[in-house]
PDB file of N, CA and C in Angstrom:
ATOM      1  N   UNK A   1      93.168 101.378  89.496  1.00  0.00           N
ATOM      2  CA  UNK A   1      91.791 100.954  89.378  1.00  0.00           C
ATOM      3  C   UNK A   1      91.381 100.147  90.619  1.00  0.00           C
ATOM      4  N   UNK A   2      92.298  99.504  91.225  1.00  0.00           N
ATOM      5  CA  UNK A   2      91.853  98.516  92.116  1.00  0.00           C
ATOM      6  C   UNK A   2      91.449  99.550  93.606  1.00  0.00           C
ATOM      7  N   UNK A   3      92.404 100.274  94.060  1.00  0.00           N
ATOM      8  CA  UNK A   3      91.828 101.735  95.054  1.00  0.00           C
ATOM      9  C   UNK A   3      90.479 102.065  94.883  1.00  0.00           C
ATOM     10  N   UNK A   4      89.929 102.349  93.597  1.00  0.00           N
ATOM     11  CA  UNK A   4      88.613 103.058  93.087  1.00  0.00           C
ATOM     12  C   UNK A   4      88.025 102.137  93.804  1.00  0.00           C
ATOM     13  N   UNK A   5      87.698 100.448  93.115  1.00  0.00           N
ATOM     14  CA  UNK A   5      87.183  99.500  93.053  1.00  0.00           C
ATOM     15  C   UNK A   5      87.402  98.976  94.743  1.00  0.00           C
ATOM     16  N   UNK A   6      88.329  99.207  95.645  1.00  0.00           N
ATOM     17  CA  UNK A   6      87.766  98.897  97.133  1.00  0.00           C
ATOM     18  C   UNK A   6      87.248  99.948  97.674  1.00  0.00           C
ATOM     19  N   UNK A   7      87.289 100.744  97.402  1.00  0.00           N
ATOM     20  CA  UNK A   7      86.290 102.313  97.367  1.00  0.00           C
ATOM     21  C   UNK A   7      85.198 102.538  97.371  1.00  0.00           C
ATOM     22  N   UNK A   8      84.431 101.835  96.613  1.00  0.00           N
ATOM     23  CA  UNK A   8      83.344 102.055  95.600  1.00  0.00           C
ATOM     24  C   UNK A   8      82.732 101.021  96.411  1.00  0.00           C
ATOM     25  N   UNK A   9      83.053  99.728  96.666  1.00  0.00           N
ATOM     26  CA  UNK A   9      82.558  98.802  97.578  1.00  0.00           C
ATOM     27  C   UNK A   9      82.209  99.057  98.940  1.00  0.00           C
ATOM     28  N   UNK A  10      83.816  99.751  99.564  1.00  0.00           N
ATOM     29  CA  UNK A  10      83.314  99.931 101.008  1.00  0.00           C
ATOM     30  C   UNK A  10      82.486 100.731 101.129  1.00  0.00           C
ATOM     31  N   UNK A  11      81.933 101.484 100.056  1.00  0.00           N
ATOM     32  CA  UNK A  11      80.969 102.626 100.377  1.00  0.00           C
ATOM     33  C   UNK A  11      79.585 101.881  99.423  1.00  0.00           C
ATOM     34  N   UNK A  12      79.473 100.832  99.311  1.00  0.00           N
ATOM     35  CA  UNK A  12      78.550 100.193  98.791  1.00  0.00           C
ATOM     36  C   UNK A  12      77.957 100.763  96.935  1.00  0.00           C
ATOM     37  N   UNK A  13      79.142 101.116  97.157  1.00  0.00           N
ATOM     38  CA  UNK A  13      78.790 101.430  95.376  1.00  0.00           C
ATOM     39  C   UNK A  13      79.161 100.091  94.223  1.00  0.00           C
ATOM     40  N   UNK A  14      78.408  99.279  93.917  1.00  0.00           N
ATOM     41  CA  UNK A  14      79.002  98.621  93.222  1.00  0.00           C
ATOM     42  C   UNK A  14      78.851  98.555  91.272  1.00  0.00           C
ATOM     43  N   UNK A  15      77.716  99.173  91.052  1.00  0.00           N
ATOM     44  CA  UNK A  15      77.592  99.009  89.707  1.00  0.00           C
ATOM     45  C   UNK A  15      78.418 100.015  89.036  1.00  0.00           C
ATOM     46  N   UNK A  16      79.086  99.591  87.936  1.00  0.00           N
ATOM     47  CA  UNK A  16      79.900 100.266  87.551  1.00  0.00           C
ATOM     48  C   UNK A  16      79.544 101.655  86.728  1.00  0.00           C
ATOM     49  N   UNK A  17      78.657 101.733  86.532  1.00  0.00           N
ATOM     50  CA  UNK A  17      77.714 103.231  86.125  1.00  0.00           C
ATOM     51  C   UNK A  17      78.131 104.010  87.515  1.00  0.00           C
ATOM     52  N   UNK A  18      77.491 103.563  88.452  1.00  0.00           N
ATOM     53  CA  UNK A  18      77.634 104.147  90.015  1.00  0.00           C
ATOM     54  C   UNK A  18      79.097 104.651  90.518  1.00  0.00           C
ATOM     55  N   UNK A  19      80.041 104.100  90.093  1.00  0.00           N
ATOM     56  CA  UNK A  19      81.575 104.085  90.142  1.00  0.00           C
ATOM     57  C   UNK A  19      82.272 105.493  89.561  1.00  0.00           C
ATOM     58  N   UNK A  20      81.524 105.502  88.217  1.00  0.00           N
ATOM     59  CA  UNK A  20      81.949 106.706  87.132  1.00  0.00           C
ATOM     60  C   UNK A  20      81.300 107.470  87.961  1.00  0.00           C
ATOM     61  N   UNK A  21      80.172 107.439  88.170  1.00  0.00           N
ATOM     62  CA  UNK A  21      79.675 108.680  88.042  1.00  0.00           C
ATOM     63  C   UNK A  21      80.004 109.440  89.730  1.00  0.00           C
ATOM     64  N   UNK A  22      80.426 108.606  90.707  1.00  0.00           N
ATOM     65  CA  UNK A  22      81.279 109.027  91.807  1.00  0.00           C
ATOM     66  C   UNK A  22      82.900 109.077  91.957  1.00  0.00           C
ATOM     67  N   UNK A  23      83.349 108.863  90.758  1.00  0.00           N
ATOM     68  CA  UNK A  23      84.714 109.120  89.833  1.00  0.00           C
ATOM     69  C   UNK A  23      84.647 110.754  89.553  1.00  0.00           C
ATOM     70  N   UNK A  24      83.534 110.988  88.817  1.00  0.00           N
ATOM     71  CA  UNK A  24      83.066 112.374  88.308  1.00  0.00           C
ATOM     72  C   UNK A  24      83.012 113.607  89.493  1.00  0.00           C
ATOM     73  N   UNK A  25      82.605 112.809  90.557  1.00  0.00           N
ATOM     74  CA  UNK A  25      81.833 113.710  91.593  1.00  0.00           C
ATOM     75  C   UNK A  25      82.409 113.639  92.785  1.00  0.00           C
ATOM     76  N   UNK A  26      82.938 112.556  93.079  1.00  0.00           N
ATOM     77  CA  UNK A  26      83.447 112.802  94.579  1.00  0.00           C
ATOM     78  C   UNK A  26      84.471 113.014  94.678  1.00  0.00           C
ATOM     79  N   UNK A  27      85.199 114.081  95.570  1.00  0.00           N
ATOM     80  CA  UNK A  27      86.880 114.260  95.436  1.00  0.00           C
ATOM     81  C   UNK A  27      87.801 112.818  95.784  1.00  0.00           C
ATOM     82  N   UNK A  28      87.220 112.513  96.642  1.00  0.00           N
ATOM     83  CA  UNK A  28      87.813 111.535  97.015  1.00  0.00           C
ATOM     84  C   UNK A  28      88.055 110.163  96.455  1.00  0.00           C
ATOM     85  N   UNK A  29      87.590 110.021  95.142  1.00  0.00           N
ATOM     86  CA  UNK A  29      87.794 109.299  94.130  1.00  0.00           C
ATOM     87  C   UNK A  29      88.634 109.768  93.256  1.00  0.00           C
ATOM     88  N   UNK A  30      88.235 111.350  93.161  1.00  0.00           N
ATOM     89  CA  UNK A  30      89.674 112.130  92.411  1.00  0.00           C
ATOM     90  C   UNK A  30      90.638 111.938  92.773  1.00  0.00           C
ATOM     91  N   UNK A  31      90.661 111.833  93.818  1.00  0.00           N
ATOM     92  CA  UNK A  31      91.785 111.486  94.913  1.00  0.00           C
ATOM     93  C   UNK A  31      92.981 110.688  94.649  1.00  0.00           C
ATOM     94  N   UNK A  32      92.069 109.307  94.729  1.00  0.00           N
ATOM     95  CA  UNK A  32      92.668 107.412  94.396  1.00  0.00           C
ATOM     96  C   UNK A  32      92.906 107.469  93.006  1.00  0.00           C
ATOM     97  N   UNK A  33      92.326 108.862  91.806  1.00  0.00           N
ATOM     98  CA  UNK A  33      92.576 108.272  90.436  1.00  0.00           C
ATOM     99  C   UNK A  33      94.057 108.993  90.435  1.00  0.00           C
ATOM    100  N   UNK A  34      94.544 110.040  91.046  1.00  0.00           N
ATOM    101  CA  UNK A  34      95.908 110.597  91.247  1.00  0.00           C
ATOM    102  C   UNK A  34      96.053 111.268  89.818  1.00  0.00           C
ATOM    103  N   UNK A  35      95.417 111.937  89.575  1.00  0.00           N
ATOM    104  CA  UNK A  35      95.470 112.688  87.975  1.00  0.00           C
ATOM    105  C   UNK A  35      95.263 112.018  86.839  1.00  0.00           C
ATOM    106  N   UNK A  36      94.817 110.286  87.047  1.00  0.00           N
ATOM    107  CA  UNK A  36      94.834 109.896  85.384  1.00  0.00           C
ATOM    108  C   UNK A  36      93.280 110.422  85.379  1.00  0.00           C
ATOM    109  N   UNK A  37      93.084 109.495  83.589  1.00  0.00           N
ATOM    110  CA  UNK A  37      91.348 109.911  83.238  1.00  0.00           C
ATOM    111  C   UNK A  37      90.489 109.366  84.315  1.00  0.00           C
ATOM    112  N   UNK A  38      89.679 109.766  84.263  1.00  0.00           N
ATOM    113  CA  UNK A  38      88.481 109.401  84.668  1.00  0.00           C
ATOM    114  C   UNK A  38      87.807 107.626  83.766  1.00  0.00           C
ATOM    115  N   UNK A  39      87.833 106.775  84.510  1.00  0.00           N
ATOM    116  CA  UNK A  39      87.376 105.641  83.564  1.00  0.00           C
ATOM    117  C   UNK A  39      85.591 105.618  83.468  1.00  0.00           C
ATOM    118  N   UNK A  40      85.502 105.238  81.851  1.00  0.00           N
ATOM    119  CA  UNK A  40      83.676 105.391  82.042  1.00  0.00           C
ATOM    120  C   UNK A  40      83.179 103.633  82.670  1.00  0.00           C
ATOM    121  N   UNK A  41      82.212 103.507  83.064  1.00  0.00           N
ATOM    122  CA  UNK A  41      81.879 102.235  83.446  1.00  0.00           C
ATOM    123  C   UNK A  41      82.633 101.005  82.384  1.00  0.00           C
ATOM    124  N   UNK A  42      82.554 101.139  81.080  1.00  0.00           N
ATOM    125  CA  UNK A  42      83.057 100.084  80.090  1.00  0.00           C
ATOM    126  C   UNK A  42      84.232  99.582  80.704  1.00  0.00           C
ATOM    127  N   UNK A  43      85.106 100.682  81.304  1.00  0.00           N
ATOM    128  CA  UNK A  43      86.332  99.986  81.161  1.00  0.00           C
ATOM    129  C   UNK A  43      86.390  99.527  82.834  1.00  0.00           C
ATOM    130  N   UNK A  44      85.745 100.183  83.515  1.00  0.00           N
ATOM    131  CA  UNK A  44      85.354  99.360  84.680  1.00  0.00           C
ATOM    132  C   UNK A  44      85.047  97.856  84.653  1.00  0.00           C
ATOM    133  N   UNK A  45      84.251  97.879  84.282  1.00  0.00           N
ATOM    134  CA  UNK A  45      83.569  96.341  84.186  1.00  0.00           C
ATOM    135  C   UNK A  45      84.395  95.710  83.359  1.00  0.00           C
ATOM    136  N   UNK A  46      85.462  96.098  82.820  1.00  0.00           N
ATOM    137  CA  UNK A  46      86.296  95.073  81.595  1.00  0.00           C
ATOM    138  C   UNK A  46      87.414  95.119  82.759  1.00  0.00           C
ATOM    139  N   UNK A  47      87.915  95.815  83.659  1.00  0.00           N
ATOM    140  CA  UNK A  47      88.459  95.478  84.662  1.00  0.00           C
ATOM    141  C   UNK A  47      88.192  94.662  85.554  1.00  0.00           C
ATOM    142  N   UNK A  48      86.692  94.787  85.997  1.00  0.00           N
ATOM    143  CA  UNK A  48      86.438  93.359  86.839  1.00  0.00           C
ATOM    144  C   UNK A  48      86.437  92.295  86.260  1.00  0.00           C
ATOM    145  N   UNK A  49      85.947  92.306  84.788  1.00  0.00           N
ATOM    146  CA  UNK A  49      85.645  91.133  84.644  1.00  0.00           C
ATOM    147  C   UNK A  49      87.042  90.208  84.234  1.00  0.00           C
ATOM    148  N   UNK A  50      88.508  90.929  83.739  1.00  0.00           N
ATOM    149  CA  UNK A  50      89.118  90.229  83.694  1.00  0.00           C
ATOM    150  C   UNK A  50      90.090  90.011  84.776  1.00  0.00           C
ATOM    151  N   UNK A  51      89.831  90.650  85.982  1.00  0.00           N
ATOM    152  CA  UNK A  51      90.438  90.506  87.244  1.00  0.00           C
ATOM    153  C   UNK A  51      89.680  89.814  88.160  1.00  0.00           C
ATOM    154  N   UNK A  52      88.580  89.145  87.490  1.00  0.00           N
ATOM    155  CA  UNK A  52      87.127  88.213  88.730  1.00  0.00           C
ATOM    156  C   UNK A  52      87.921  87.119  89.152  1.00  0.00           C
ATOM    157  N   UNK A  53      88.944  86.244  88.659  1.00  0.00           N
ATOM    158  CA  UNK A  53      89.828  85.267  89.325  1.00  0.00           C
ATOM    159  C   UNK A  53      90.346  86.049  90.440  1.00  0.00           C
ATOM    160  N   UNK A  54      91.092  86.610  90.109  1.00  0.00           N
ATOM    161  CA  UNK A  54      92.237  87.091  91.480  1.00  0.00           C
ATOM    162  C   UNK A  54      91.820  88.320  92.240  1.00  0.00           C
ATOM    163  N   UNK A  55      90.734  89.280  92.215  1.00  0.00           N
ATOM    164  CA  UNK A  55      90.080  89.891  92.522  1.00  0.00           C
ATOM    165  C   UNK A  55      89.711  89.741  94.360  1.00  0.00           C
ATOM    166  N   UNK A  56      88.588  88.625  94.020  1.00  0.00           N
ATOM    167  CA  UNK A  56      88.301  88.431  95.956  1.00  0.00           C
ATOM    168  C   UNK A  56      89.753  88.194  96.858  1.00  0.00           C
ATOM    169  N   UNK A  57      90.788  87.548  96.021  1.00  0.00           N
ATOM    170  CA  UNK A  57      92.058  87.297  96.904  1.00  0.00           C
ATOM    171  C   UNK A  57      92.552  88.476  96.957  1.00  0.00           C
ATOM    172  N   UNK A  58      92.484  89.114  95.990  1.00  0.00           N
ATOM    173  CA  UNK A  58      93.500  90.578  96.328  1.00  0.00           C
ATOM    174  C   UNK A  58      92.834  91.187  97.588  1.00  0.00           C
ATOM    175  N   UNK A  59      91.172  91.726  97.393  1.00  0.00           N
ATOM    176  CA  UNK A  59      90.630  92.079  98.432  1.00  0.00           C
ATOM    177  C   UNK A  59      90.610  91.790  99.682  1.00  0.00           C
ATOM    178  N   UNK A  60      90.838  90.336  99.914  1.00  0.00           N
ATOM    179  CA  UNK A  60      91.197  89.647 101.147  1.00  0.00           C
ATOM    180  C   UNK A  60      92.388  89.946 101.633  1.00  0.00           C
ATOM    181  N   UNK A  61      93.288  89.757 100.573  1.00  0.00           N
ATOM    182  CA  UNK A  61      94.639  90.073 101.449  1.00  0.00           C
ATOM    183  C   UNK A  61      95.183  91.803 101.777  1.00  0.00           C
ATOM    184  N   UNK A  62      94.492  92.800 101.271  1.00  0.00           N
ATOM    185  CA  UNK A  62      94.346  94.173 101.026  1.00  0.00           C
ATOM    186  C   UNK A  62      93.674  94.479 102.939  1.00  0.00           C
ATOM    187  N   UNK A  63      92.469  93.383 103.076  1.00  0.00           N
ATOM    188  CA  UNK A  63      92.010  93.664 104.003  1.00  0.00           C
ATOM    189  C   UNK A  63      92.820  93.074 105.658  1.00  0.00           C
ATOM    190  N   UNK A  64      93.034  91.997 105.053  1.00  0.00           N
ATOM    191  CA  UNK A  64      94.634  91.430 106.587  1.00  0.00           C
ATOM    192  C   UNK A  64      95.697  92.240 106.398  1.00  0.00           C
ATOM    193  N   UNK A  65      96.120  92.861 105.252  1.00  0.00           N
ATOM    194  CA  UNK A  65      97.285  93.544 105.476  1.00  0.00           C
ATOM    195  C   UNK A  65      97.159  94.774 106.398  1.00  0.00           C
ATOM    196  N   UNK A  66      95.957  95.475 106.079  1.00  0.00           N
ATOM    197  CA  UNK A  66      95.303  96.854 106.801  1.00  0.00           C
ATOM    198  C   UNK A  66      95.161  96.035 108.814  1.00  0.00           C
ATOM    199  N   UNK A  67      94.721  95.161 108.554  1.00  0.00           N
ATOM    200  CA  UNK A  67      94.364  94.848 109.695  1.00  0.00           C
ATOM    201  C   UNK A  67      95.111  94.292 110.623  1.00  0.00           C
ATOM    202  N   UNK A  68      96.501  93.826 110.047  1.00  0.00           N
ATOM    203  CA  UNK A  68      97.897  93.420 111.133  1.00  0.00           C
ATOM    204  C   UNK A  68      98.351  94.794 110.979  1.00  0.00           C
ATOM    205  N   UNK A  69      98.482  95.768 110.387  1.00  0.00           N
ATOM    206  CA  UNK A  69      98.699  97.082 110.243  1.00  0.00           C
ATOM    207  C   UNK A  69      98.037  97.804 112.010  1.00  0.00           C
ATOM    208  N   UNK A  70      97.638  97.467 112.563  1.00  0.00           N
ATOM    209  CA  UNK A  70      96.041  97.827 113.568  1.00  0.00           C
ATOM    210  C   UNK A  70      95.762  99.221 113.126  1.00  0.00           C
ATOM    211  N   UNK A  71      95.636  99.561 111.912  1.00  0.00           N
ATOM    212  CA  UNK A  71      94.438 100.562 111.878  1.00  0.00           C
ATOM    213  C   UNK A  71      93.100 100.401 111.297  1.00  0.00           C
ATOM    214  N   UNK A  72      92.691  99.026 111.609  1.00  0.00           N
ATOM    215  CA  UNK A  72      91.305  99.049 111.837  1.00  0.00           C
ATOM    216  C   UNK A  72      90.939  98.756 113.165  1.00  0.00           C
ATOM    217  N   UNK A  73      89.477  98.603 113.276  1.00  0.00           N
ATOM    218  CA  UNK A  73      89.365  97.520 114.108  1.00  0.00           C
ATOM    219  C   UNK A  73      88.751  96.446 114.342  1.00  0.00           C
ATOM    220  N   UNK A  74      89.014  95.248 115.045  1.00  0.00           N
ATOM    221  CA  UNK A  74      88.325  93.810 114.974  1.00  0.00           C
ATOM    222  C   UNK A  74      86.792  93.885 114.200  1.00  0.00           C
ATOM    223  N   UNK A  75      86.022  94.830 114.751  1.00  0.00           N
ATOM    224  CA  UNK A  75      84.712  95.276 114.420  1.00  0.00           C
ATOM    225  C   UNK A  75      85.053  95.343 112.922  1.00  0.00           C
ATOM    226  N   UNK A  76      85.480  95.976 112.891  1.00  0.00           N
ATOM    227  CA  UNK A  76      85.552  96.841 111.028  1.00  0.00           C
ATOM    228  C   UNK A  76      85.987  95.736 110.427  1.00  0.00           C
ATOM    229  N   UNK A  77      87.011  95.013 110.623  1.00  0.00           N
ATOM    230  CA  UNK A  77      87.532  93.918 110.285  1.00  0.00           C
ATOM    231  C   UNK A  77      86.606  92.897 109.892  1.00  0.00           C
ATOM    232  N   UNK A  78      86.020  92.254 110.868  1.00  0.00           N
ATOM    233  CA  UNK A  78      84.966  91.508 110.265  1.00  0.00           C
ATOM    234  C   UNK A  78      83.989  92.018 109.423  1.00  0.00           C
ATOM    235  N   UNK A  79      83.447  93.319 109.460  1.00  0.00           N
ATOM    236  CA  UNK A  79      82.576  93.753 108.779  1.00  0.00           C
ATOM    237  C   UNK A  79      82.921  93.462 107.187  1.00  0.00           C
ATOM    238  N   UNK A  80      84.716  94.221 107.049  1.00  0.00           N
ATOM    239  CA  UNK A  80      85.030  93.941 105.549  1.00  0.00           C
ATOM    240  C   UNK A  80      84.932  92.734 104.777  1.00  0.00           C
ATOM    241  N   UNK A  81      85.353  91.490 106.272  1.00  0.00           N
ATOM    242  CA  UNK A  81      85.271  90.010 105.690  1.00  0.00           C
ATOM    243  C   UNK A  81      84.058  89.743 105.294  1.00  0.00           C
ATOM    244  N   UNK A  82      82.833  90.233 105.988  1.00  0.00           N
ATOM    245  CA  UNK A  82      81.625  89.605 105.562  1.00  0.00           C
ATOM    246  C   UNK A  82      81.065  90.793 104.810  1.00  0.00           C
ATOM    247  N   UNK A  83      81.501  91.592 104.566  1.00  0.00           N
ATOM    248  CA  UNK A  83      80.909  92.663 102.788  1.00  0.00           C
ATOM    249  C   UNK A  83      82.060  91.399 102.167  1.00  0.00           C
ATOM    250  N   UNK A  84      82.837  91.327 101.974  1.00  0.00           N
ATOM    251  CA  UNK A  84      83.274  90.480 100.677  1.00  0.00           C
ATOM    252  C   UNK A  84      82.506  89.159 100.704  1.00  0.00           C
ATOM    253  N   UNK A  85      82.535  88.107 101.420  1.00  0.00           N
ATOM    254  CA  UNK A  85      82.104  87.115 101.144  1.00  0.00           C
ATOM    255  C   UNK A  85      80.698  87.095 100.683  1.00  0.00           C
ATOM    256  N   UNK A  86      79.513  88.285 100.918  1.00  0.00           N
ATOM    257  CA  UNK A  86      78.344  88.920 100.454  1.00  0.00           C
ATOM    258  C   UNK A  86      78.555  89.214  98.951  1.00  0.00           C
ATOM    259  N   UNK A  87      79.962  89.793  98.603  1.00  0.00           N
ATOM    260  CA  UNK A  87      79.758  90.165  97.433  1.00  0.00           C
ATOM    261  C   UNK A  87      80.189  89.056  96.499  1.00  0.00           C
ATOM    262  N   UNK A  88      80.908  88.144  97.103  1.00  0.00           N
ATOM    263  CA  UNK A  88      81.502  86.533  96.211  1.00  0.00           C
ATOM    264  C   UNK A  88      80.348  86.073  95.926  1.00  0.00           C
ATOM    265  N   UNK A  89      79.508  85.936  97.479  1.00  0.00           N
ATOM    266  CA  UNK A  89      78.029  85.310  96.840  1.00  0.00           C
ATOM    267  C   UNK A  89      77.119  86.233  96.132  1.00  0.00           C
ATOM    268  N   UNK A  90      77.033  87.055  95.936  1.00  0.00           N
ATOM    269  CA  UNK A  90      76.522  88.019  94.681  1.00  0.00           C
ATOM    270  C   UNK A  90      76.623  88.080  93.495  1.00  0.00           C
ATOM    271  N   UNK A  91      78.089  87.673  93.178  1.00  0.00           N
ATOM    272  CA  UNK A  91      78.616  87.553  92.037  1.00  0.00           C
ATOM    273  C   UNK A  91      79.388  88.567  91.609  1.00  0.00           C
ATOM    274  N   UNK A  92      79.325  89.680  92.530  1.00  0.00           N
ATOM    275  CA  UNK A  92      79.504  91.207  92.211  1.00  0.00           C
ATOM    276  C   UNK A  92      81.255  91.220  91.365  1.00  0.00           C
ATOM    277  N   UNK A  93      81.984  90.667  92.085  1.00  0.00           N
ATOM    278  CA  UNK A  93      83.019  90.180  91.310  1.00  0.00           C
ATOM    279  C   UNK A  93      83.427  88.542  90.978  1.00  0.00           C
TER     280      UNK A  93
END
């Protein structure tokens, strides 16, 4: 779930209706689900909401790990830092 869910973000999808229904449709979500079900938004959002503590840290550290990795770059890098801290102050998670 958590693949989908940095997925769905970096591509600015965040409501969890929006999630399913590019779960449904895009391969490349077929992809990250690796043959399980398809989740409908419910269980989305019961995923964020009981992963909203440790959530922005996972994402943070998901995003330095990629990035001492160097396959991003500095550019992209910051970009991810400031989509998350956008979405902390959003509330989004």
């Amino acid at each position: 779930m958590f693949s989908i869910i940095v997925y769905a973000y970096s591509r600015n999808i965040t409501s969890t209706s929006d999630i399913e229904m590019a779960c449904h449709k895009n391969i490349k979500f077929r992809f990250l689900l690796q043959n399980s079900k398809i989740p409908d938004h419910s269980i989305i959002s019961r995923f964020l909401a009981k992963t909203e503590d440790i959530l922005p840290d996972l994402f943070e550290q998901f995003i330095e790990k990629i990035f001492k990795m160097e396959d991003i770059s500095t550019e992209t890098y910051i970009s991810m830092v400031l989509k998350l801290k956008h979405m902390q102050d959003m509330k989004v998670f």
